[in-house]
PDB file of N, CA and C in Angstrom:
ATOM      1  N   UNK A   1     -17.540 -41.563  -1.328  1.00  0.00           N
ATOM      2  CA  UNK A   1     -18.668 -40.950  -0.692  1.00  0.00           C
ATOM      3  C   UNK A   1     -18.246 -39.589  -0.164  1.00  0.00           C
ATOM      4  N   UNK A   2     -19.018 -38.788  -0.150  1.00  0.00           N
ATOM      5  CA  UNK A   2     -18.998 -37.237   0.120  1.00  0.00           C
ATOM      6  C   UNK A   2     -19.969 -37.065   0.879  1.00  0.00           C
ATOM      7  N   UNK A   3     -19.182 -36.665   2.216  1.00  0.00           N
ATOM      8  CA  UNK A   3     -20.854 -35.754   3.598  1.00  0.00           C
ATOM      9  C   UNK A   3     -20.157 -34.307   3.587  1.00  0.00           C
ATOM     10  N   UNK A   4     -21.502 -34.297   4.035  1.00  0.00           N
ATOM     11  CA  UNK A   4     -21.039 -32.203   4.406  1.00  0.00           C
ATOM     12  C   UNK A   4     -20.766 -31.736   5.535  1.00  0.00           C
ATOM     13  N   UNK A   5     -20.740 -32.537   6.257  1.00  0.00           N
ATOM     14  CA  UNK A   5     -20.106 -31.747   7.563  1.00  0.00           C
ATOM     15  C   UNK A   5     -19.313 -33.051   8.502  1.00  0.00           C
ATOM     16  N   UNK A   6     -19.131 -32.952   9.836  1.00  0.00           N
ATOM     17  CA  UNK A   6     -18.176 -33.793  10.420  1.00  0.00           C
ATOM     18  C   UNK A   6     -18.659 -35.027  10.997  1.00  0.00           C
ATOM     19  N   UNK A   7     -20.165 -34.172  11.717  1.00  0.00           N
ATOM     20  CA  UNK A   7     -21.089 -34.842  12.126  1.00  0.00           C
ATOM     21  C   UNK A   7     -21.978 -36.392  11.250  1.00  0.00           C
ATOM     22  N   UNK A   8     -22.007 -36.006   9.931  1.00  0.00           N
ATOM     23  CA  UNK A   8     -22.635 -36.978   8.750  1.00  0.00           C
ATOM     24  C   UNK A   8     -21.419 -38.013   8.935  1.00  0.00           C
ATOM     25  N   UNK A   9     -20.295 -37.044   8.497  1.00  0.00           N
ATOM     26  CA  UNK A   9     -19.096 -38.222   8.746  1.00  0.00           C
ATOM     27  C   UNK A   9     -19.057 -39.243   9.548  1.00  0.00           C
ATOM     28  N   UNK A  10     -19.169 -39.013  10.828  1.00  0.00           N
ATOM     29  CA  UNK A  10     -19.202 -40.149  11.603  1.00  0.00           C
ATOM     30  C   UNK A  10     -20.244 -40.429  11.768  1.00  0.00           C
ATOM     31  N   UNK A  11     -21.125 -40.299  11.697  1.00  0.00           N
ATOM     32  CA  UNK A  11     -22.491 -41.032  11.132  1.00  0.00           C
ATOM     33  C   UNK A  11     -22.296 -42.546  10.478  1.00  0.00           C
ATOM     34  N   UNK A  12     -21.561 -41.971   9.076  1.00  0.00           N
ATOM     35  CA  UNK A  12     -21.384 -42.832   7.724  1.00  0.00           C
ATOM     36  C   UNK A  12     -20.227 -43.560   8.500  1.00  0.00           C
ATOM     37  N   UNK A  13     -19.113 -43.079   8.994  1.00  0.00           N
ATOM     38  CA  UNK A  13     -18.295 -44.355   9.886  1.00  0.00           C
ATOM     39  C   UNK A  13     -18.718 -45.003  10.894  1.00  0.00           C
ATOM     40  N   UNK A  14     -20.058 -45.357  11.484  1.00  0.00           N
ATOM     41  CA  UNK A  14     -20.333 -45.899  12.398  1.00  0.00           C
ATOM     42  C   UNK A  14     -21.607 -46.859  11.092  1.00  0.00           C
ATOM     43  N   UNK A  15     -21.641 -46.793  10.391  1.00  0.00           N
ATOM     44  CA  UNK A  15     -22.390 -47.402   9.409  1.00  0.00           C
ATOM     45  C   UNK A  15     -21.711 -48.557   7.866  1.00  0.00           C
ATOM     46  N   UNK A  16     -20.541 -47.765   8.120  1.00  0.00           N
ATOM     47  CA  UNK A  16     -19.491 -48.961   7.201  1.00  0.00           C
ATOM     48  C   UNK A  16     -18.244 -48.488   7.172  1.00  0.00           C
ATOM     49  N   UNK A  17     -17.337 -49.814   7.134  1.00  0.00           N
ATOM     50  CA  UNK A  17     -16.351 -49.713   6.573  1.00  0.00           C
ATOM     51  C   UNK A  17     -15.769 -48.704   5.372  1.00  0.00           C
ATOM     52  N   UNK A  18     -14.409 -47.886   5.527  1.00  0.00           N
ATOM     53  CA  UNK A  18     -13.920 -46.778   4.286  1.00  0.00           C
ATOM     54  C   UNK A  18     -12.416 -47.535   4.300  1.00  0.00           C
ATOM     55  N   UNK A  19     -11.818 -47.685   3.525  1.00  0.00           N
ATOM     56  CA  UNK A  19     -10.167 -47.954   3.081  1.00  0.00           C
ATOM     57  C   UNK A  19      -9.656 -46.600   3.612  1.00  0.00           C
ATOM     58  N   UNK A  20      -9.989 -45.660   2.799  1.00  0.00           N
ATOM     59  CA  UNK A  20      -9.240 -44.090   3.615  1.00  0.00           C
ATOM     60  C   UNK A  20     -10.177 -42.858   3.858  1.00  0.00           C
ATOM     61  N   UNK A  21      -9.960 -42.033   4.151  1.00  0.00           N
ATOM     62  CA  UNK A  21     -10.822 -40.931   3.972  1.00  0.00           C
ATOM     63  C   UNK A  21      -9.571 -39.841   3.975  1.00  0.00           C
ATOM     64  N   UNK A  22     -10.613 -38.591   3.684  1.00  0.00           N
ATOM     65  CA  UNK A  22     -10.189 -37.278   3.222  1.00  0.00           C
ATOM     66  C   UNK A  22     -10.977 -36.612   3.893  1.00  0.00           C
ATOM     67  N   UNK A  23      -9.929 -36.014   4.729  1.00  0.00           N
ATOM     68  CA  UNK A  23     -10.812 -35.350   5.951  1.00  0.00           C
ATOM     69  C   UNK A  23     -10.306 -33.671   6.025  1.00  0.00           C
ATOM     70  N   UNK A  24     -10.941 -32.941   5.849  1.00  0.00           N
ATOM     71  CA  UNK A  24     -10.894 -31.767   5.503  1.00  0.00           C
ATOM     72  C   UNK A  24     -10.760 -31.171   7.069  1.00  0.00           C
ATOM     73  N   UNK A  25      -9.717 -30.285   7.624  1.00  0.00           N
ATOM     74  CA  UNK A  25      -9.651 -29.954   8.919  1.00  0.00           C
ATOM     75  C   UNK A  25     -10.712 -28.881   9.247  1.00  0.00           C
ATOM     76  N   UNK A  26     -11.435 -28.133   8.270  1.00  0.00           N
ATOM     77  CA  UNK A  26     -12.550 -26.656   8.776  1.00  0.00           C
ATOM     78  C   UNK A  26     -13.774 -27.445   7.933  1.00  0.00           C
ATOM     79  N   UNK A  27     -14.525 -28.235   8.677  1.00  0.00           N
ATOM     80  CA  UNK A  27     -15.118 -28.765   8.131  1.00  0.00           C
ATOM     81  C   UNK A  27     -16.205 -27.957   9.376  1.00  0.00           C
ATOM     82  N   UNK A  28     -18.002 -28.119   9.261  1.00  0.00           N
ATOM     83  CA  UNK A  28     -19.253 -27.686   9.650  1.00  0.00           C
ATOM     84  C   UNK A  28     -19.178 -28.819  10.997  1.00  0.00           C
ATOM     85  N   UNK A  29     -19.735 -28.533  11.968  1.00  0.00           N
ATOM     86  CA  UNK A  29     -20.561 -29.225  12.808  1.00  0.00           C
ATOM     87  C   UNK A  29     -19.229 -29.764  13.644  1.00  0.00           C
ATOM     88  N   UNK A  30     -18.379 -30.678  13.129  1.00  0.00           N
ATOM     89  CA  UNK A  30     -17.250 -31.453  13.871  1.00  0.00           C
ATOM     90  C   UNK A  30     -16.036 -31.198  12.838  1.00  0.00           C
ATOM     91  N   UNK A  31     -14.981 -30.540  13.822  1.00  0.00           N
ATOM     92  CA  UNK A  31     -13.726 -29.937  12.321  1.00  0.00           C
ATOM     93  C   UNK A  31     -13.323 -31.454  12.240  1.00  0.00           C
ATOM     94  N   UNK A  32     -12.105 -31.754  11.405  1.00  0.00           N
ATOM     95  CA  UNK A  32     -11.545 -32.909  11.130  1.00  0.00           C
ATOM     96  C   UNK A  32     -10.717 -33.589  11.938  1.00  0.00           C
ATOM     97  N   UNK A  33     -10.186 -32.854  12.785  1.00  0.00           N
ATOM     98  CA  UNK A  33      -9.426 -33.033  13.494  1.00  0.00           C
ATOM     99  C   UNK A  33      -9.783 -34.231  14.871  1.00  0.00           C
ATOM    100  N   UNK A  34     -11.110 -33.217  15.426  1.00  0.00           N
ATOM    101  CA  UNK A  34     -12.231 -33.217  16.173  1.00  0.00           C
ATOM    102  C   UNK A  34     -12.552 -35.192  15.904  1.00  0.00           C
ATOM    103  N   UNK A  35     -13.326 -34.916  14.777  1.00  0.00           N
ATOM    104  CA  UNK A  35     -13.284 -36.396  13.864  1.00  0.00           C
ATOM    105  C   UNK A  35     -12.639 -37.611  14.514  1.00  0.00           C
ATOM    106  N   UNK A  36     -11.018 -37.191  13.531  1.00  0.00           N
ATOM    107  CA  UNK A  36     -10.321 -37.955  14.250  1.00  0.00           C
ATOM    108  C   UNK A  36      -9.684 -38.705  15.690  1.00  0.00           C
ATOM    109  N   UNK A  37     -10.042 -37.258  16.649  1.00  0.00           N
ATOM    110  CA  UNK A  37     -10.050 -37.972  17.674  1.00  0.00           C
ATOM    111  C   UNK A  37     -10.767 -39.179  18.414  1.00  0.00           C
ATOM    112  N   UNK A  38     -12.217 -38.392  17.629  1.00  0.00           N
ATOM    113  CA  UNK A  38     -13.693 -39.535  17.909  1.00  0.00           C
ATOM    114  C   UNK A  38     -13.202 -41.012  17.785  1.00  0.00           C
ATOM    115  N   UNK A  39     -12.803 -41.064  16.034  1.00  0.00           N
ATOM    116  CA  UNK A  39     -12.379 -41.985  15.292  1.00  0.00           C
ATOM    117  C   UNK A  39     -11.148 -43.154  16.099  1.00  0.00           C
ATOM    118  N   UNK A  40     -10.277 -42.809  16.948  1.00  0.00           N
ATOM    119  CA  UNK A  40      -9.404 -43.462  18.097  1.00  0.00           C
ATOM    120  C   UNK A  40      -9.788 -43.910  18.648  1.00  0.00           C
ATOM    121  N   UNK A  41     -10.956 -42.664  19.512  1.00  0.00           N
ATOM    122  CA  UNK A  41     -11.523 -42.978  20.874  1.00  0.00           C
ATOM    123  C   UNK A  41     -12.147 -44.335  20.813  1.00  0.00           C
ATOM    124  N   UNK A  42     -13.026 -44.536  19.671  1.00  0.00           N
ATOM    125  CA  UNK A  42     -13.917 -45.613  18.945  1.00  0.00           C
ATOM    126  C   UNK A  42     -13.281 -46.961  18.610  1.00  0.00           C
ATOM    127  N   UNK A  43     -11.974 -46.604  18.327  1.00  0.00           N
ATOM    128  CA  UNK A  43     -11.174 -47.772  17.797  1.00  0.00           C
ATOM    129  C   UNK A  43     -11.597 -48.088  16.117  1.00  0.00           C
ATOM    130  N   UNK A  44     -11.853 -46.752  15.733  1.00  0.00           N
ATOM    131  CA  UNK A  44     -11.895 -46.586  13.918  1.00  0.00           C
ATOM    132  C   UNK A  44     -10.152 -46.977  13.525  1.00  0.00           C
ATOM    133  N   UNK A  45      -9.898 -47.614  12.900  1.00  0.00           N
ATOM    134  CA  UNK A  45      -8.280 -47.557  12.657  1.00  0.00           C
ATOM    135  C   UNK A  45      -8.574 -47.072  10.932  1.00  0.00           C
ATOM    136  N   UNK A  46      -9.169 -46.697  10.085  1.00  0.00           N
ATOM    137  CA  UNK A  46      -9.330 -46.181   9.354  1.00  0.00           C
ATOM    138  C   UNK A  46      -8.164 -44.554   8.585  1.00  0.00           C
ATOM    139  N   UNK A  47      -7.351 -44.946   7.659  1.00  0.00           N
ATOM    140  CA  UNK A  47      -6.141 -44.066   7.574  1.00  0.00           C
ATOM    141  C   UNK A  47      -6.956 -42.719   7.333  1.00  0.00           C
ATOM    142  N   UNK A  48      -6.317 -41.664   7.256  1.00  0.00           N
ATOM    143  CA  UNK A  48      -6.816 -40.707   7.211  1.00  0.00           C
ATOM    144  C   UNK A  48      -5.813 -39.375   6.609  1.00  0.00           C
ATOM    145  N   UNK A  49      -6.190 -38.508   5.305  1.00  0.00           N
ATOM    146  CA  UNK A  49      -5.685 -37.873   4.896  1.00  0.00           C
ATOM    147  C   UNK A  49      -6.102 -36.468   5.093  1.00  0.00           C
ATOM    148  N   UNK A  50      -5.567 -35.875   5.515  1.00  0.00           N
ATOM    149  CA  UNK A  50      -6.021 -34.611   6.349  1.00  0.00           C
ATOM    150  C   UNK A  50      -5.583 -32.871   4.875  1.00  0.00           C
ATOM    151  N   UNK A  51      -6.225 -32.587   4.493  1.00  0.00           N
ATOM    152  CA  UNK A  51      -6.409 -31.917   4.303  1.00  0.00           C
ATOM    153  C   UNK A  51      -6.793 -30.304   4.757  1.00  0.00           C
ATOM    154  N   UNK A  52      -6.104 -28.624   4.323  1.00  0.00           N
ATOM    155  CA  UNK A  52      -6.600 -27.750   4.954  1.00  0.00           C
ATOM    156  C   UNK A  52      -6.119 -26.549   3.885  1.00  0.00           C
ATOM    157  N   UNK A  53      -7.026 -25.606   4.059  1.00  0.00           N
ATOM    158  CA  UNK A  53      -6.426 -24.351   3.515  1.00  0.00           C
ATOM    159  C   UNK A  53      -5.701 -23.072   4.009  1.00  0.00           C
ATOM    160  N   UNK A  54      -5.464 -23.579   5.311  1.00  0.00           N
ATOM    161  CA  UNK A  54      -4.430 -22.746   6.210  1.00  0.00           C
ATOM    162  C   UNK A  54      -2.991 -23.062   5.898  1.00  0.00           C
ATOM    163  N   UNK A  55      -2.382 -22.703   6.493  1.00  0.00           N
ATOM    164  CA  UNK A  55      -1.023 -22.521   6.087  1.00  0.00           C
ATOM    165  C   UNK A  55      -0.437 -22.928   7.863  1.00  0.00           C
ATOM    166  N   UNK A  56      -1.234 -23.334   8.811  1.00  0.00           N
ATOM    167  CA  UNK A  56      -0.480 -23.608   9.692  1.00  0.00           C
ATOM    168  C   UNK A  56       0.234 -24.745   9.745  1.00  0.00           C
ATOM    169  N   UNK A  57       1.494 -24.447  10.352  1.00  0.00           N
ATOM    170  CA  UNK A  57       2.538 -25.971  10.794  1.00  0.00           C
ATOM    171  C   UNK A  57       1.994 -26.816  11.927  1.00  0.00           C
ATOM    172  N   UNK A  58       1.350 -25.779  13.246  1.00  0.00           N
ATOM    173  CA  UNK A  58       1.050 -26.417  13.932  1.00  0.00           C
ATOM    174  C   UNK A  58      -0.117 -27.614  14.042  1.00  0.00           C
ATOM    175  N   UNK A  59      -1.326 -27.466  13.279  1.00  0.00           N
ATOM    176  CA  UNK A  59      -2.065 -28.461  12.697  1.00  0.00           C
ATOM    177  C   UNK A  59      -2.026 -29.277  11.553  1.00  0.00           C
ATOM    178  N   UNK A  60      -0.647 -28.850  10.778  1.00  0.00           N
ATOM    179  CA  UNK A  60      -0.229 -29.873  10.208  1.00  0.00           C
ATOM    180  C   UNK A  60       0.449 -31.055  11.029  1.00  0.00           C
ATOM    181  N   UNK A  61       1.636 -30.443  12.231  1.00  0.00           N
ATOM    182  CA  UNK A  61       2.000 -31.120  12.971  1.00  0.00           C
ATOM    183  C   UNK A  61       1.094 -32.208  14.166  1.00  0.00           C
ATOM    184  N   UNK A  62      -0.199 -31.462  14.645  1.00  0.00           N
ATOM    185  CA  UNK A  62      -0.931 -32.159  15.593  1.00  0.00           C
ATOM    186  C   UNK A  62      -1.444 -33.152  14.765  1.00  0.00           C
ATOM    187  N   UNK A  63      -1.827 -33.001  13.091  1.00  0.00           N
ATOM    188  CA  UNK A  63      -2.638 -34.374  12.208  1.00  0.00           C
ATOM    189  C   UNK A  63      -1.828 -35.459  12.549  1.00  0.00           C
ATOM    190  N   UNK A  64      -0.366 -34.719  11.913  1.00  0.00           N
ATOM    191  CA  UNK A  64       0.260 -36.428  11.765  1.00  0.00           C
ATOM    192  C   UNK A  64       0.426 -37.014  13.136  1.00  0.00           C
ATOM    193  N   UNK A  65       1.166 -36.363  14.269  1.00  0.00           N
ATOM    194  CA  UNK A  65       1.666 -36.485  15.681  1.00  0.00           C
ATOM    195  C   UNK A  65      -0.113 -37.419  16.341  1.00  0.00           C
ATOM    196  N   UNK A  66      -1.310 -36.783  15.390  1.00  0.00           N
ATOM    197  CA  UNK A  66      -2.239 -38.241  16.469  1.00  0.00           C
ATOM    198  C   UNK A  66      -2.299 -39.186  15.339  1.00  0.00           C
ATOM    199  N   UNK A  67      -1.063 -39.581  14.285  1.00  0.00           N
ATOM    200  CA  UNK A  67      -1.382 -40.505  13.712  1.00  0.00           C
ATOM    201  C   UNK A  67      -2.086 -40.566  12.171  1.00  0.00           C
ATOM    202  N   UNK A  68      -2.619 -39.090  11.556  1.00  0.00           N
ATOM    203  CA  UNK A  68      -2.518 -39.312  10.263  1.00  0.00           C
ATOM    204  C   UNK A  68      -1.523 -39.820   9.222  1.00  0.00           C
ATOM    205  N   UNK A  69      -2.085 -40.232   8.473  1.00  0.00           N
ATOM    206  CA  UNK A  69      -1.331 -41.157   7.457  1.00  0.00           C
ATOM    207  C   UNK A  69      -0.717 -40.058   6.269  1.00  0.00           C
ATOM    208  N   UNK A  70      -1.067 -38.837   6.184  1.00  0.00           N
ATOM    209  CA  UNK A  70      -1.156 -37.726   5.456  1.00  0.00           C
ATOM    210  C   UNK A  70      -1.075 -36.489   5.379  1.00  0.00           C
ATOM    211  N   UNK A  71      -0.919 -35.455   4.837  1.00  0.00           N
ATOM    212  CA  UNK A  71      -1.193 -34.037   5.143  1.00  0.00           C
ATOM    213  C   UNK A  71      -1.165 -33.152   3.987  1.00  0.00           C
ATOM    214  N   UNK A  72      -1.901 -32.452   3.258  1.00  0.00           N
ATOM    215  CA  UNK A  72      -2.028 -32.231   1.859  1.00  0.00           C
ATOM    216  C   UNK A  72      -2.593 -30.547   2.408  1.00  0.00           C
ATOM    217  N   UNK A  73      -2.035 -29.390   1.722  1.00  0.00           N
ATOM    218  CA  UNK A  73      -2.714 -28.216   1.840  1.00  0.00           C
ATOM    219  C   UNK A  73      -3.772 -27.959   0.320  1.00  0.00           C
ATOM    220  N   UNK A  74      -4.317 -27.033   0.553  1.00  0.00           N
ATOM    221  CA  UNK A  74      -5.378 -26.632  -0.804  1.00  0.00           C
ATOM    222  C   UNK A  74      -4.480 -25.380  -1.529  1.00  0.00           C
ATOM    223  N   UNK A  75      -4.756 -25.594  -2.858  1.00  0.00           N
ATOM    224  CA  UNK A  75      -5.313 -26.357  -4.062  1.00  0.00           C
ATOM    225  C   UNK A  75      -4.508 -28.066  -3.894  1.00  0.00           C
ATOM    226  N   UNK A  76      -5.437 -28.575  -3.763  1.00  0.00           N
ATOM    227  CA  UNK A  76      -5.283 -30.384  -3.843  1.00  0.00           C
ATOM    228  C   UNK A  76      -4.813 -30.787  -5.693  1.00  0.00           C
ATOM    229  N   UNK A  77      -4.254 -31.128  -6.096  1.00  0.00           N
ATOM    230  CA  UNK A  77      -4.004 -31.417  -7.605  1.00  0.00           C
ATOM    231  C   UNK A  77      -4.032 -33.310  -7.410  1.00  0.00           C
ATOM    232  N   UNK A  78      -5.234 -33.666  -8.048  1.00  0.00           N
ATOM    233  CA  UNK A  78      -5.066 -35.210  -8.049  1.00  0.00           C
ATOM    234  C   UNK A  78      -3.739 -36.219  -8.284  1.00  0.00           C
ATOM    235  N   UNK A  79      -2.744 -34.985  -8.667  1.00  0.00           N
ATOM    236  CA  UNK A  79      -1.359 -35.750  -9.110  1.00  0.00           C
ATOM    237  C   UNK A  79      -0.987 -35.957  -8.070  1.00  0.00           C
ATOM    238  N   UNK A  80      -1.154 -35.329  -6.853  1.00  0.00           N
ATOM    239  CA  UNK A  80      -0.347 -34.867  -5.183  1.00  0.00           C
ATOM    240  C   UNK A  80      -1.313 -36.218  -4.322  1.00  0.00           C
ATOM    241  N   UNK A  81      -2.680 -36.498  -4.677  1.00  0.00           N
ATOM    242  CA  UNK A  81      -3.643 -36.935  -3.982  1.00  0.00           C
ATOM    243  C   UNK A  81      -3.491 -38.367  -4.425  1.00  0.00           C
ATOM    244  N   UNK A  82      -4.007 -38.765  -5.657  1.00  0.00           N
ATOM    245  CA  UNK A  82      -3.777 -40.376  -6.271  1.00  0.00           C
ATOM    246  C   UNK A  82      -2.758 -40.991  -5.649  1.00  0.00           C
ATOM    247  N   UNK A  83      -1.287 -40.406  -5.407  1.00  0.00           N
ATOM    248  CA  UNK A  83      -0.418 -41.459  -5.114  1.00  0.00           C
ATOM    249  C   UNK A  83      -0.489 -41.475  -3.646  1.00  0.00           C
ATOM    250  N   UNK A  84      -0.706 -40.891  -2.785  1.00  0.00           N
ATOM    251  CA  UNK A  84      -0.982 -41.232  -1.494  1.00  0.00           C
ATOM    252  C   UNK A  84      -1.690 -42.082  -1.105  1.00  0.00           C
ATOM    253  N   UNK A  85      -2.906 -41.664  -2.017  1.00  0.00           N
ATOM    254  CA  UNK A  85      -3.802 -42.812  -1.411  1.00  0.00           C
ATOM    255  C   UNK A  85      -3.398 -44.086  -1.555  1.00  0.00           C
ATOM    256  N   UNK A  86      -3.007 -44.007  -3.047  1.00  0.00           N
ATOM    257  CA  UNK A  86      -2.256 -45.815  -4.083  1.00  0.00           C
ATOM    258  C   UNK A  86      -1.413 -46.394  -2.648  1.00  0.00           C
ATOM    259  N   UNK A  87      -0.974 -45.581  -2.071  1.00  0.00           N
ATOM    260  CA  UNK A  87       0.468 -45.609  -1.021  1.00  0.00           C
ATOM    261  C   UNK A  87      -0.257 -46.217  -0.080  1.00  0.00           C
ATOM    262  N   UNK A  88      -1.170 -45.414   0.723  1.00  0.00           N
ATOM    263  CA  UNK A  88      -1.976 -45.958   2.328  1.00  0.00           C
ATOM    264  C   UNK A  88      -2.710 -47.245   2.229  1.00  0.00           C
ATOM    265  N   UNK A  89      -3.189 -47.376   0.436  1.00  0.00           N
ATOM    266  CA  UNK A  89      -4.056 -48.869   0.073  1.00  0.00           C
ATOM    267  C   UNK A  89      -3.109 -49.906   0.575  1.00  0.00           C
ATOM    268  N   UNK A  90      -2.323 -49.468  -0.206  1.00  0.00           N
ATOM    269  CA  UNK A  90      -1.000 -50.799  -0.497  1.00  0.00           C
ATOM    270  C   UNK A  90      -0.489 -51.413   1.042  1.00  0.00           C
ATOM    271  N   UNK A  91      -0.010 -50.479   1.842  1.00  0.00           N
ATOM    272  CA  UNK A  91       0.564 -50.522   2.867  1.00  0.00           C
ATOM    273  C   UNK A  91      -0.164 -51.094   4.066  1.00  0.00           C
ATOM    274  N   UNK A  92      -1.315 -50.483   3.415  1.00  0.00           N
ATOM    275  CA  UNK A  92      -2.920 -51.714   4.321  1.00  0.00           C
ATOM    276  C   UNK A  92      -3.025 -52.867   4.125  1.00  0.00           C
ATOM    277  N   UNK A  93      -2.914 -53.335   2.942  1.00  0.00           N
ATOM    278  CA  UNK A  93      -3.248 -54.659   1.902  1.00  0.00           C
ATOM    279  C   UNK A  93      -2.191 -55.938   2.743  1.00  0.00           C
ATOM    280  N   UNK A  94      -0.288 -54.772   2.405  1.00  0.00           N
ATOM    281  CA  UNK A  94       0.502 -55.908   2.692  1.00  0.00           C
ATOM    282  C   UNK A  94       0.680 -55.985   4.107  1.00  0.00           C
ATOM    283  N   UNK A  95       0.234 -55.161   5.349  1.00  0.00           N
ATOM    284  CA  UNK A  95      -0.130 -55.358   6.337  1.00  0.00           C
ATOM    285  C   UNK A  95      -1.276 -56.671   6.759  1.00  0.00           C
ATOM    286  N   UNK A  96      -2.310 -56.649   6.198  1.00  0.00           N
ATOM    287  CA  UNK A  96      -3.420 -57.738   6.122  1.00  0.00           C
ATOM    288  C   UNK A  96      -2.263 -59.202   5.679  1.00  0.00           C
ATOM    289  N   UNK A  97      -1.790 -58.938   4.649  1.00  0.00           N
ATOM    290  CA  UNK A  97      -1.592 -60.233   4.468  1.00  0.00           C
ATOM    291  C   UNK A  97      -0.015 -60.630   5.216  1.00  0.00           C
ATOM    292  N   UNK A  98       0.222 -60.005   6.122  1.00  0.00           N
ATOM    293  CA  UNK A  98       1.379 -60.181   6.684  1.00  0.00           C
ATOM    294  C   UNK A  98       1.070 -61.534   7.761  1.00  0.00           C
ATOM    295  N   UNK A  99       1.944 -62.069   7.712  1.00  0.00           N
ATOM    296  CA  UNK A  99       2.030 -63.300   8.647  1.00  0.00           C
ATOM    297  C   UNK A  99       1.856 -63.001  10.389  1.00  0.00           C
TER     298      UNK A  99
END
């Protein structure tokens, strides 16, 4: 699923369950970041791959430091993207079925 701004986003997460998302940090209405905090506050445990077309360290550093699962700059190449996600599924899955 694809929304256009930050605001739709959590909209659509207060409406169902996502395995991961792709959360774009300069996103319209609510940046990604922003998002994610919501997403805590809420008790969303939902992984989250943070995406941006800046070049900063420091919001690469604040994604992961509240807990992203991810951090990918633009141009995104599905070769860089597929296995992360394959990665955050898996690591969810054998978490669930952990004793």
């Amino acid at each position: 699923m694809v929304v256009a701004d930050g605001a739709d986003a959590l909209m659509e997460l207060g409406r169902r369950e996502f395995d991961v998302l792709v959360l774009d940090i300069n996103i319209p209405t609510l940046d990604g970041l922003r998002l994610f905090e919501i997403m805590i506050e809420k008790g969303i445990d939902t992984p989250a791959i943070f995406v941006t077309g800046t070049a900063s360290a420091e919001v690469e550093a604040r994604s992961l430091e509240m807990g992203a699962a991810d951090f990918l700059r633009k141009p995104i190449r599905k070769e860089a993207l597929l296995p992360r996600v394959r990665g955050i599924l898996q690591r969810r899955e054998r978490a669930r079925q952990a004793p």
